[in-house]
C-alpha atoms as a PDB file:
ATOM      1  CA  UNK A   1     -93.897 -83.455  40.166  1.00  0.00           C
ATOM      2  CA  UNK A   2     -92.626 -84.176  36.988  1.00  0.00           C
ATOM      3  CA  UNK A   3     -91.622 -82.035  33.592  1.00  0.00           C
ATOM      4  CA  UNK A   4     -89.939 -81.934  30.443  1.00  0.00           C
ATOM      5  CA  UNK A   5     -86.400 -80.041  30.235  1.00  0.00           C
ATOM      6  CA  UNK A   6     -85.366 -78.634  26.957  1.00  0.00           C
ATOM      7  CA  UNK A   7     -82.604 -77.431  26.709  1.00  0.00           C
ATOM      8  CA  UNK A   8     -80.254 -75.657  23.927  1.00  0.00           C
ATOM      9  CA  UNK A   9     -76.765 -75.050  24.944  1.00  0.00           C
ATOM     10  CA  UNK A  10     -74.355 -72.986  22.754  1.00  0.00           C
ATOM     11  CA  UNK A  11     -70.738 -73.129  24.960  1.00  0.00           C
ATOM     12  CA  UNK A  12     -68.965 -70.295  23.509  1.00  0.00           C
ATOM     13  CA  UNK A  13     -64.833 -69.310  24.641  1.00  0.00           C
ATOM     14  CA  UNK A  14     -64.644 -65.931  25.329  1.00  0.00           C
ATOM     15  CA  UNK A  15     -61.431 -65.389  27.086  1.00  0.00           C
ATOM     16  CA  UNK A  16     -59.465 -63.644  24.363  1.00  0.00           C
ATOM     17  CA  UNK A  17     -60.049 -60.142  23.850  1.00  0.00           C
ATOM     18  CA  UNK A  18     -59.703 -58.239  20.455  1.00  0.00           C
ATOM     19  CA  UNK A  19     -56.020 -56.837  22.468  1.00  0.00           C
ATOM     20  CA  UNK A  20     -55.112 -59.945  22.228  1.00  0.00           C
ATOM     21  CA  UNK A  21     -54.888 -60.000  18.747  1.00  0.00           C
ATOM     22  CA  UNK A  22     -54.159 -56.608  18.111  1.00  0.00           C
ATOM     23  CA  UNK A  23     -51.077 -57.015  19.782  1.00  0.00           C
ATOM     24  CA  UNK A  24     -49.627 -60.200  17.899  1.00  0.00           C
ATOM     25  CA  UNK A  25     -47.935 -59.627  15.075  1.00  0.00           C
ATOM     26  CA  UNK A  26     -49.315 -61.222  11.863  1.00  0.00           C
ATOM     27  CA  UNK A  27     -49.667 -65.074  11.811  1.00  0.00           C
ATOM     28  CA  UNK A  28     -49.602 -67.574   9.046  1.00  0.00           C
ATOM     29  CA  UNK A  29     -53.371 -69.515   8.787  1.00  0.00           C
ATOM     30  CA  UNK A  30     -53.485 -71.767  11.297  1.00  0.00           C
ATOM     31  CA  UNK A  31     -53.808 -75.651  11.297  1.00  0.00           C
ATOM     32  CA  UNK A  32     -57.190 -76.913  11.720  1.00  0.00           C
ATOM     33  CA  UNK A  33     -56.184 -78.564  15.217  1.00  0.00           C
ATOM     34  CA  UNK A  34     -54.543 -75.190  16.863  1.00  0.00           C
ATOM     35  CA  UNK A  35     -55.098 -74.255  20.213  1.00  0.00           C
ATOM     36  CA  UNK A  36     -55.320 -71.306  22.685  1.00  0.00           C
ATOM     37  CA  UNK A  37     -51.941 -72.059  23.972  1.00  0.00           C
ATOM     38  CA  UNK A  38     -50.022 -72.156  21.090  1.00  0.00           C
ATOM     39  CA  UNK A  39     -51.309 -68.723  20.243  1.00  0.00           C
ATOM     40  CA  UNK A  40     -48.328 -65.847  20.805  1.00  0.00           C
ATOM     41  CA  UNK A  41     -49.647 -63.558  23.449  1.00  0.00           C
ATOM     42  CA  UNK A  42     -52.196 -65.465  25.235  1.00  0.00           C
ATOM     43  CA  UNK A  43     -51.936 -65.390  29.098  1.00  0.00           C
ATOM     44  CA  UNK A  44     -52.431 -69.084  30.771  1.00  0.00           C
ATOM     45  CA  UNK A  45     -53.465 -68.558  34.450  1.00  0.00           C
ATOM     46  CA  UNK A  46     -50.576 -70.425  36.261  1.00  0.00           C
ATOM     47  CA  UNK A  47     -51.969 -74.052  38.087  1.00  0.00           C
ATOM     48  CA  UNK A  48     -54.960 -74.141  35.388  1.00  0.00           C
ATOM     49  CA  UNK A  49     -54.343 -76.929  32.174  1.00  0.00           C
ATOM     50  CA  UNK A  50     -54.403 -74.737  29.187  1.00  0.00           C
ATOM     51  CA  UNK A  51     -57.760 -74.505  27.505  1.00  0.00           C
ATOM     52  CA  UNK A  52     -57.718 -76.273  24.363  1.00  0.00           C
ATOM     53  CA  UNK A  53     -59.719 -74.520  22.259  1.00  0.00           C
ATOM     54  CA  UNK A  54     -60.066 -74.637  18.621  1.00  0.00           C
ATOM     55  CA  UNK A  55     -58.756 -71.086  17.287  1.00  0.00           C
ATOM     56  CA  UNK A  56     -61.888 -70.248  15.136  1.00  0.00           C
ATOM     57  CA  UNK A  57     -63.565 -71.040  18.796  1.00  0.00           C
ATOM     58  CA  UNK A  58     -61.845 -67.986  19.975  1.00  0.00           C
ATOM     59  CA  UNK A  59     -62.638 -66.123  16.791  1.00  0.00           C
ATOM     60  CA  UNK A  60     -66.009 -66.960  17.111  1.00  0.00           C
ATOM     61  CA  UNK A  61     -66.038 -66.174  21.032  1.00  0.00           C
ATOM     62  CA  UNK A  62     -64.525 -62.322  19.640  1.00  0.00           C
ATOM     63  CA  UNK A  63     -67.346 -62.194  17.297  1.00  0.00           C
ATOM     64  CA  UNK A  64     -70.075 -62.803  20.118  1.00  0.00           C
ATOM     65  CA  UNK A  65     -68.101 -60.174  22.164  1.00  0.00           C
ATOM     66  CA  UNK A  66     -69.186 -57.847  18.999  1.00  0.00           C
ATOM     67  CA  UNK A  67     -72.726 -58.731  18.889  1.00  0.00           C
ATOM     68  CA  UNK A  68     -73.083 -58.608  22.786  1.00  0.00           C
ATOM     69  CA  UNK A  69     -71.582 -54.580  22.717  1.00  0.00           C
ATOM     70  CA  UNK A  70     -73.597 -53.729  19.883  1.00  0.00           C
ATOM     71  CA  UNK A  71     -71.178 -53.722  17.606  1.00  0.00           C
ATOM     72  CA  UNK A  72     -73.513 -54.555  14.882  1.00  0.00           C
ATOM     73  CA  UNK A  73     -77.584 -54.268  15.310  1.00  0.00           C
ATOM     74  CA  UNK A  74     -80.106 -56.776  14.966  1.00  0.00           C
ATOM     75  CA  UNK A  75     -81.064 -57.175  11.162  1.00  0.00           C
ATOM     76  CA  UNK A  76     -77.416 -55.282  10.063  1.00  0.00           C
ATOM     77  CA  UNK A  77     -74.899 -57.030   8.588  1.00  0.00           C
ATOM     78  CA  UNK A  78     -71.316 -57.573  10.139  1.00  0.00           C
ATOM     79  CA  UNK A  79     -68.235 -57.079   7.917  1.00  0.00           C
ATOM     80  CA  UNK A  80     -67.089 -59.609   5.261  1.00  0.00           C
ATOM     81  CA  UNK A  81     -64.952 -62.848   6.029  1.00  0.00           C
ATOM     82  CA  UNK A  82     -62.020 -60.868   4.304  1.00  0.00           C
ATOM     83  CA  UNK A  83     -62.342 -57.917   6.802  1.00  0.00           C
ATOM     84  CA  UNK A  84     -63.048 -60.173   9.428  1.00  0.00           C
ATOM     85  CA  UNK A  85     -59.884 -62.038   8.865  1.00  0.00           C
ATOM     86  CA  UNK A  86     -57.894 -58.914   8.146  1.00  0.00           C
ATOM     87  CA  UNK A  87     -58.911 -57.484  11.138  1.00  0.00           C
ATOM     88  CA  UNK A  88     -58.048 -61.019  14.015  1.00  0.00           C
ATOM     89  CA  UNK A  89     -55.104 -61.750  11.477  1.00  0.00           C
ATOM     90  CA  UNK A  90     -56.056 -65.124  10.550  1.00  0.00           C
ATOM     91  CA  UNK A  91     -57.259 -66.897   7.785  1.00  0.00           C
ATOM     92  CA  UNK A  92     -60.430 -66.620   6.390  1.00  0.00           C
ATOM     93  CA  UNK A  93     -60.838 -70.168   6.471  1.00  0.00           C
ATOM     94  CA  UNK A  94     -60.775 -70.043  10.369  1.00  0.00           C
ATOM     95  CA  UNK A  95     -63.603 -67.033  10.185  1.00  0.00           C
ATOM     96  CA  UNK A  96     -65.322 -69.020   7.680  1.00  0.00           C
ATOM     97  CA  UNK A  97     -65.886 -71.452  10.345  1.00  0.00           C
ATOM     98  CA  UNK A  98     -66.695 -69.611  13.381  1.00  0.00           C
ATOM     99  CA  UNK A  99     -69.205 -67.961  11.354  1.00  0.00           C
ATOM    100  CA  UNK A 100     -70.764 -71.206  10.276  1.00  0.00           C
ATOM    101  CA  UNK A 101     -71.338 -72.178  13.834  1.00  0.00           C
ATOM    102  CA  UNK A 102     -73.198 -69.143  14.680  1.00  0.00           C
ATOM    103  CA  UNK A 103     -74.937 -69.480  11.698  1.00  0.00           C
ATOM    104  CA  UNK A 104     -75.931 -73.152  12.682  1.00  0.00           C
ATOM    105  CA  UNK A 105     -77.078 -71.813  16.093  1.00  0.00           C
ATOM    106  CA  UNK A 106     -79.046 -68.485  14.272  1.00  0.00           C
ATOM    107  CA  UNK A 107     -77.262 -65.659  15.775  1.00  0.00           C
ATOM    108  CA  UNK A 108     -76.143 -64.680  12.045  1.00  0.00           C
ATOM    109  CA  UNK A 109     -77.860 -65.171   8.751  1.00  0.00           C
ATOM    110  CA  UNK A 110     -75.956 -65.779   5.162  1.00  0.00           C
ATOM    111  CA  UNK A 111     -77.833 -64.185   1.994  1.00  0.00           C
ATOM    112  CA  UNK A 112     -76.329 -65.610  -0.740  1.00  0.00           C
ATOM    113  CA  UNK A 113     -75.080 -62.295  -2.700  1.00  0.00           C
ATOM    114  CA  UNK A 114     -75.644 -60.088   0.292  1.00  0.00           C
ATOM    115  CA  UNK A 115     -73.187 -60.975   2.919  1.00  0.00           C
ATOM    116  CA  UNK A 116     -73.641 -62.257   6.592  1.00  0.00           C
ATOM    117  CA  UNK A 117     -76.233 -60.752   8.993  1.00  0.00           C
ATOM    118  CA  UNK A 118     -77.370 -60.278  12.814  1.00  0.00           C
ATOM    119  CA  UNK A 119     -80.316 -62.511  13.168  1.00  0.00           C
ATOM    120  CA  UNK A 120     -83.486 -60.547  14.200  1.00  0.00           C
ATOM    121  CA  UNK A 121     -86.518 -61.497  15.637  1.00  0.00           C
ATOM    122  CA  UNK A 122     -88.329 -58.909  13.427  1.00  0.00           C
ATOM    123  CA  UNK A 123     -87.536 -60.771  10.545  1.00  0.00           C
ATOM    124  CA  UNK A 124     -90.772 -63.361   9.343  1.00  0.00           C
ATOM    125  CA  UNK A 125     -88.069 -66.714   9.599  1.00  0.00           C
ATOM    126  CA  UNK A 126     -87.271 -66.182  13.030  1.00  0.00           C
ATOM    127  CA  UNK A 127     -90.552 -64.818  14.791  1.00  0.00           C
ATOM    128  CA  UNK A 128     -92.065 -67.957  16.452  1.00  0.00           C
ATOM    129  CA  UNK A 129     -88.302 -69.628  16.568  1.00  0.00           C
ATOM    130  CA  UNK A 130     -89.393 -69.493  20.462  1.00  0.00           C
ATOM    131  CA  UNK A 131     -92.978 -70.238  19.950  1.00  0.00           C
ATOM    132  CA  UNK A 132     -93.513 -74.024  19.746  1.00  0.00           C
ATOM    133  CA  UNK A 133     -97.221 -74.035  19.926  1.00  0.00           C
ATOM    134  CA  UNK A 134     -99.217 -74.866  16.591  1.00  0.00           C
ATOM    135  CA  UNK A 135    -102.467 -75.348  15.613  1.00  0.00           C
ATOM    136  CA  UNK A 136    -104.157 -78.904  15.256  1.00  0.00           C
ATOM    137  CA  UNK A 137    -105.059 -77.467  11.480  1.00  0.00           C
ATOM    138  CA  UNK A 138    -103.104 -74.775   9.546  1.00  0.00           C
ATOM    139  CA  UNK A 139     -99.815 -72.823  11.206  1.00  0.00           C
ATOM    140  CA  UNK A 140     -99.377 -69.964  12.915  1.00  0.00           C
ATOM    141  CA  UNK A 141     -99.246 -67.783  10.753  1.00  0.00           C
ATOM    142  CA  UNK A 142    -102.963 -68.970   8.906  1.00  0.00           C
ATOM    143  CA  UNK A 143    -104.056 -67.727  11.983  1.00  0.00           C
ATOM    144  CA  UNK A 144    -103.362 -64.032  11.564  1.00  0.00           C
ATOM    145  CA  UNK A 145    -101.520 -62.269  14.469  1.00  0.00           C
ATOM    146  CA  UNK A 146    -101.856 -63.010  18.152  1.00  0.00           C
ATOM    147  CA  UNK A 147    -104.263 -60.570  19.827  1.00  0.00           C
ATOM    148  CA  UNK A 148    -102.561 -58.990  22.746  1.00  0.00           C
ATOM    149  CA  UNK A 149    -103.666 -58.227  26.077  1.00  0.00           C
ATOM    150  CA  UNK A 150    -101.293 -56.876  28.645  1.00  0.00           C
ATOM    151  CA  UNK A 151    -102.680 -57.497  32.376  1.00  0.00           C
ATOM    152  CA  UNK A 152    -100.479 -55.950  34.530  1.00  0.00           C
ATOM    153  CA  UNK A 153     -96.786 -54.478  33.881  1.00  0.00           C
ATOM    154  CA  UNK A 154     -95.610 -53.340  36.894  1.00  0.00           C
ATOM    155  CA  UNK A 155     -91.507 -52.761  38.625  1.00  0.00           C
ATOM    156  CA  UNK A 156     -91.170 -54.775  42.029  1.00  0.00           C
ATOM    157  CA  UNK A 157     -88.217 -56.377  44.056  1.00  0.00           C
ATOM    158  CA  UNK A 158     -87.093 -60.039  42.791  1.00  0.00           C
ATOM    159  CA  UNK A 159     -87.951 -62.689  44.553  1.00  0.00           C
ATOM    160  CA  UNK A 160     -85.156 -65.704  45.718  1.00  0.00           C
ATOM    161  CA  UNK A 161     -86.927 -67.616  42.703  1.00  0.00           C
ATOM    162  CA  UNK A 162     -86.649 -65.208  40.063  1.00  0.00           C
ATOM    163  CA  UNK A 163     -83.459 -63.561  41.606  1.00  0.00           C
ATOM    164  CA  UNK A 164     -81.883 -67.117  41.024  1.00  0.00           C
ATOM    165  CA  UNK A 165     -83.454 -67.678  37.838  1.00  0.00           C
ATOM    166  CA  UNK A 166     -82.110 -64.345  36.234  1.00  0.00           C
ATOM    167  CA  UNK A 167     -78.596 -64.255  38.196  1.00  0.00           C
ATOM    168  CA  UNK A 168     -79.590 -61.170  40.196  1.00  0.00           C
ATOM    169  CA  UNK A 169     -79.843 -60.385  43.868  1.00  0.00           C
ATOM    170  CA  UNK A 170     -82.582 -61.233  46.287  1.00  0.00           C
ATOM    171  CA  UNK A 171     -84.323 -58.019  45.808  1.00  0.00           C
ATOM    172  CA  UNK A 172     -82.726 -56.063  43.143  1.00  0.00           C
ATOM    173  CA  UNK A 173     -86.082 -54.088  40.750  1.00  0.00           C
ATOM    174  CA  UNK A 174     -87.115 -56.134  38.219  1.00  0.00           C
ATOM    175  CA  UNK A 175     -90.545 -55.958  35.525  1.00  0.00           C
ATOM    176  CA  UNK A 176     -92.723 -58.256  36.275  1.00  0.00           C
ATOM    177  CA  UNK A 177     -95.331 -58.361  32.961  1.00  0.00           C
ATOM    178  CA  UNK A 178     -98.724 -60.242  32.495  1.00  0.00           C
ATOM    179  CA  UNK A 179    -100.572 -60.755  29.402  1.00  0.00           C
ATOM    180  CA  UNK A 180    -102.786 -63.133  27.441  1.00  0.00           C
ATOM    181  CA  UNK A 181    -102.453 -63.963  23.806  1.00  0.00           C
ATOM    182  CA  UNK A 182    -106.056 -64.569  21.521  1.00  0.00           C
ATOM    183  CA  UNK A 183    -105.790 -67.183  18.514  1.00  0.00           C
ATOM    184  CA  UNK A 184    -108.622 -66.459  16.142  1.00  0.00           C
ATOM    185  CA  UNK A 185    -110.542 -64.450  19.516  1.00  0.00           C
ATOM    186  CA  UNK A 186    -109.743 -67.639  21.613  1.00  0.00           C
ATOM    187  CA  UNK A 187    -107.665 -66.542  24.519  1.00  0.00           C
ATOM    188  CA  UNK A 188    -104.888 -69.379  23.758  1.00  0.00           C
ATOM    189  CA  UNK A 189    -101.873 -68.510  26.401  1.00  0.00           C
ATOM    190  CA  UNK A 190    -101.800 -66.763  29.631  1.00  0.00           C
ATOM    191  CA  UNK A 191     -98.031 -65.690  30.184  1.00  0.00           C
ATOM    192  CA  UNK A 192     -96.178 -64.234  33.647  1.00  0.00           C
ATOM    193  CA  UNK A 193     -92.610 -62.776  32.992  1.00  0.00           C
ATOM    194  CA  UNK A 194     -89.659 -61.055  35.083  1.00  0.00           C
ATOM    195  CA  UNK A 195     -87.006 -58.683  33.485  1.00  0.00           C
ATOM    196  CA  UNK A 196     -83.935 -57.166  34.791  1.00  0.00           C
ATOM    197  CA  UNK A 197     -85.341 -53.662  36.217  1.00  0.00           C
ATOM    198  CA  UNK A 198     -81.666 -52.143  35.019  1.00  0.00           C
ATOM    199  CA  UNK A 199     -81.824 -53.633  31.614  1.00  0.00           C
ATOM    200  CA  UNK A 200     -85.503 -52.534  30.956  1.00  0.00           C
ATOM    201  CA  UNK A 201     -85.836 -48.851  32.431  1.00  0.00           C
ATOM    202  CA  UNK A 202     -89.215 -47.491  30.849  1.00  0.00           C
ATOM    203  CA  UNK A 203     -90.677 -50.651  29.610  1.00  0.00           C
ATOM    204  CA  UNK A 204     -94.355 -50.044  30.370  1.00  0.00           C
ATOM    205  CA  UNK A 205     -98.062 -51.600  29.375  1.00  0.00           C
ATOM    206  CA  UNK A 206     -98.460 -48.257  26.967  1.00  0.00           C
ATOM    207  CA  UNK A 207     -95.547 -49.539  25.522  1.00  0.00           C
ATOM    208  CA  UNK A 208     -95.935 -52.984  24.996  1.00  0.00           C
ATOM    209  CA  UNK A 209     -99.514 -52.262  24.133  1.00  0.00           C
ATOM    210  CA  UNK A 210     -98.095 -50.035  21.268  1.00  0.00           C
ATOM    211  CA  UNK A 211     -95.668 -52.453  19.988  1.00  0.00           C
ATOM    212  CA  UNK A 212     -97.229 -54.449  16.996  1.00  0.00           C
ATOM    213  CA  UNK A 213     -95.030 -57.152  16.307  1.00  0.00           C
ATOM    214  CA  UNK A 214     -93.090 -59.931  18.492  1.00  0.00           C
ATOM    215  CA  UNK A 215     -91.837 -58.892  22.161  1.00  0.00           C
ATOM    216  CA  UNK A 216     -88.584 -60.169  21.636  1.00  0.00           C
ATOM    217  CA  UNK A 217     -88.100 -57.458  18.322  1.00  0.00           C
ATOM    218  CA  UNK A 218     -89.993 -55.055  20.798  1.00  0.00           C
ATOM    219  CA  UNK A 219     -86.686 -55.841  22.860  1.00  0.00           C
ATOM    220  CA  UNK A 220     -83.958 -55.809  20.231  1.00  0.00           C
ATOM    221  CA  UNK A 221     -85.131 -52.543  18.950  1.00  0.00           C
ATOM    222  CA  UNK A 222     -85.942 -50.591  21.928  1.00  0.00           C
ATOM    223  CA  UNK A 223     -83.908 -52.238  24.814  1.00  0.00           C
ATOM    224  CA  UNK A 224     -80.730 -53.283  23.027  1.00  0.00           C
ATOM    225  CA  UNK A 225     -81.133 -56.948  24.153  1.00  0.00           C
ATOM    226  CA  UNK A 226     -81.254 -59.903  21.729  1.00  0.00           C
ATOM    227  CA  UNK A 227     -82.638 -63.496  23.011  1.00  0.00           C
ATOM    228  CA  UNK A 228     -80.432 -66.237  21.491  1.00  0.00           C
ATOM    229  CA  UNK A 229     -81.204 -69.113  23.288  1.00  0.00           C
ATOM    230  CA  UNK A 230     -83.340 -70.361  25.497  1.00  0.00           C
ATOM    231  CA  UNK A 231     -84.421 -73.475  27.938  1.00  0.00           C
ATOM    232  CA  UNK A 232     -87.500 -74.722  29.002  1.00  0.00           C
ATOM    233  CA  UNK A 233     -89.190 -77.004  31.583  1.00  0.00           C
ATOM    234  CA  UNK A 234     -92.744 -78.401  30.957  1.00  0.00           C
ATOM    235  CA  UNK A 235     -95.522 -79.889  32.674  1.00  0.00           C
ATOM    236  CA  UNK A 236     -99.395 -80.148  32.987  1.00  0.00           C
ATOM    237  CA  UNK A 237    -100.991 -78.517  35.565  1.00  0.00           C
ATOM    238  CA  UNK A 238    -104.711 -77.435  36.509  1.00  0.00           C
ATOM    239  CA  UNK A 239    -105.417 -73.226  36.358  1.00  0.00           C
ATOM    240  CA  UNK A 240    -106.444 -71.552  39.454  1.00  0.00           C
ATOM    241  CA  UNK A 241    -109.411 -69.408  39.159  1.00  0.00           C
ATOM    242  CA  UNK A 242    -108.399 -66.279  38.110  1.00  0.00           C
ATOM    243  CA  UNK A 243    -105.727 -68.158  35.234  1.00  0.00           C
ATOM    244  CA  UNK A 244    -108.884 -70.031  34.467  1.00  0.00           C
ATOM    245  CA  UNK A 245    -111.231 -67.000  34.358  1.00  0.00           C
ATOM    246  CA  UNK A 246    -108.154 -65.472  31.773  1.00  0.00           C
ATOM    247  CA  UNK A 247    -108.404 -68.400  29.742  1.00  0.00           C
ATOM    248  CA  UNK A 248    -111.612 -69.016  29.721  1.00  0.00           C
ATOM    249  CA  UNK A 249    -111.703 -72.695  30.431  1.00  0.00           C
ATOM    250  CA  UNK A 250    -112.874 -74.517  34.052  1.00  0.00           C
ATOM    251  CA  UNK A 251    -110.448 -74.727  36.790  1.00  0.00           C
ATOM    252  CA  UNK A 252    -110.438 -78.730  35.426  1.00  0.00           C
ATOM    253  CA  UNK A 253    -108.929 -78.191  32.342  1.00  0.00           C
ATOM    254  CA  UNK A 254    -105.249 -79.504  31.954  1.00  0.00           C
ATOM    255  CA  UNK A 255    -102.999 -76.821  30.669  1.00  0.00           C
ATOM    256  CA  UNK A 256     -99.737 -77.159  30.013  1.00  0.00           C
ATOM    257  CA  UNK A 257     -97.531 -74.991  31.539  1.00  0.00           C
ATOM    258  CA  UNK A 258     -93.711 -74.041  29.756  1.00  0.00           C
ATOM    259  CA  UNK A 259     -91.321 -72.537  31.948  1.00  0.00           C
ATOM    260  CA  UNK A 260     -88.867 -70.534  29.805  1.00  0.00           C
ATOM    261  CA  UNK A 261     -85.137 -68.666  31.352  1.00  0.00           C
ATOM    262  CA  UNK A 262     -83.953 -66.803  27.872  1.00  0.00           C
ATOM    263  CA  UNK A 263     -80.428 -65.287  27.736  1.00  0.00           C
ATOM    264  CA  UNK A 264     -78.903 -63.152  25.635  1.00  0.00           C
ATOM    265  CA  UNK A 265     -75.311 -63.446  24.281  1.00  0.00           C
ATOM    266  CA  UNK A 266     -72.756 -65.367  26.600  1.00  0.00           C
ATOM    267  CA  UNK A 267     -75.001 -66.916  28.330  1.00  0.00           C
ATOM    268  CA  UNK A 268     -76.426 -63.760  30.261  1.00  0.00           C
ATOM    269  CA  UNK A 269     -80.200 -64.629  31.392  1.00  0.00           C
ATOM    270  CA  UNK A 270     -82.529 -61.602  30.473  1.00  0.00           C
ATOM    271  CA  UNK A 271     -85.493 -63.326  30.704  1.00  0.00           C
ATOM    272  CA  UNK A 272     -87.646 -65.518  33.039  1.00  0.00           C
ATOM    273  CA  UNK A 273     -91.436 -66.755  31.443  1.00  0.00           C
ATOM    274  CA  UNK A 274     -94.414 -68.682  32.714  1.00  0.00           C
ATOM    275  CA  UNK A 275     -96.178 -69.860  30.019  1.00  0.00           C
ATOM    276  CA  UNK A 276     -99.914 -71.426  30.645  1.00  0.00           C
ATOM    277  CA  UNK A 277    -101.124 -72.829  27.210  1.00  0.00           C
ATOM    278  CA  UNK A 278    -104.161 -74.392  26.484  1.00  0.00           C
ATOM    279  CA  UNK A 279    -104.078 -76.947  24.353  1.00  0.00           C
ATOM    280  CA  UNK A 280    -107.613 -78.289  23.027  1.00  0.00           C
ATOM    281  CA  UNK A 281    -107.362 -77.107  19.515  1.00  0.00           C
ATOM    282  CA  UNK A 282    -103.275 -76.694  19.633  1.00  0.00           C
ATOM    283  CA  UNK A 283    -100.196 -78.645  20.361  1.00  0.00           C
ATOM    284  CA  UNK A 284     -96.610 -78.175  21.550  1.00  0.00           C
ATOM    285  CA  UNK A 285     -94.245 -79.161  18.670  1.00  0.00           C
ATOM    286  CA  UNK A 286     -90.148 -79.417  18.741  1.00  0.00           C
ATOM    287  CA  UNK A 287     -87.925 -80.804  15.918  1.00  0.00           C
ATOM    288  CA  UNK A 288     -85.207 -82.566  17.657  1.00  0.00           C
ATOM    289  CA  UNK A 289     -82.275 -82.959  15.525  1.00  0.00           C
END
């Protein structure tokens, strides 16, 4: 069977800690082409090549280290290049930079005036960032808000498939959740999803039924977890009867089905999401760049 992979990779270097630093003494700004190993303190594992990474790569792999703990919430702004700089004892040049990359990949905004902030899925710019379906006429948001109907949301034991797919044990609890989502009364997708059980204690349909805006703010704001990043596999398929009877369409309709793993920061998969869309009066649309 065949699909279509997308897939958005952010590689961030994580393996200096803010000890690191705090331990160095103070540093003149470094050259554009530094490295981890010509940084004082930093431990090379003996038999490995040193890593050579960038040194606002490292700064930037401190700041994700930050937004992964909590340092700073969703929506709140993280301290200014000057603090920033003050604080890993390098220039602000080098911060500068590492924040520009995490701005190019939307894990921070800039206001101009205002300063640099965690990007939120609660805020209007980034609620559909993982929602690539649109209308043949109009956008999303002409539509009015999705109507929500949660099926089932129930705690059971992982499977091999979506133990793999979310770096867990065969076994270990996770949510699974069911729900369709109505475009203008139409029901428009059917979706399936798994959560880690430990990372989603008292998620229930009351709550999820309760929450009025995007799932993914319903997650940042309750649960602590942010989705940065995400890859998907697609393909059309044919609905069984009861996805049909969901949807209301025929068992011979072509749907086409978007299989989603979304992680958090580093890399961390929080996430696994089976997607069935129908697509007679929308289409799936990605801006490559």
């Amino acid at each position: 069977m065949s699909y279509v992979l997308y897939k958005i990779r952010c590689r961030h270097d994580t393996r200096l800690t803010p000890s690191h630093f705090n331990a160095m003494p103070a540093i003149p700004p470094p050259p554009a082409t530094a490295f981890a190993s010509d940084i004082p303190g930093l431990l090379v594992t003996p038999g490995q090549a040193p890593a050579f990474s960038p040194l606002y790569q490292q700064i930037k792999g401190l700041i994700l280290q930050s937004l992964q703990s909590g340092e700073w919430k969703p929506g709140e702004a993280i301290p200014s290049e000057m603090d920033l700089a003050a604080r890993f004892k390098v220039s602000q040049g080098t911060v500068r930079k590492a924040i520009d990359e995490l701005a190019t990949e939307n894990l921070v905004v800039r206001r101009q005036g205002k300063g640099t902030f965690v990007a939120t899925h609660a805020e209007e710019r980034f609620q559909f960032r993982f929602l690539k379906l649109q209308p043949d006429h109009g956008n999303l948001q002409s539509q009015g808000p999705a109507q929500r109907t949660i099926l089932a949301c129930k705690r059971l034991r992982a499977s091999a498939e979506v133990a793999r797919a979310l770096a867990l044990r065969t076994g270990e609890p996770v949510i699974e959740v069911r729900r369709t989502l109505a475009f203008g009364g139409v029901p428009t997708i059917l979706e399936e999803l798994w959560l880690p059980g430990d990372r989603f204690k008292g998620l229930s349909a009351e709550r999820l039924a309760a929450s009025q805006g995007p799932m993914y703010a319903m997650f940042e704001a309750e649960f602590g977890i942010s989705m940065v990043r995400a890859d998907e596999r697609l393909r059309a398929v044919l609905p069984d009867e009861q996805q049909a009877q969901w949807l209301q369409v025929s068992t011979t309709t072509p749907l086409l089905s978007v299989e989603r793993v979304a992680f958090t920061y580093n890399d961390l998969p929080m996430e696994l999401r089976r997607g069935l869309y129908r697509t007679d009066m929308h289409h799936y649309r990605n801006q490559l760049f």
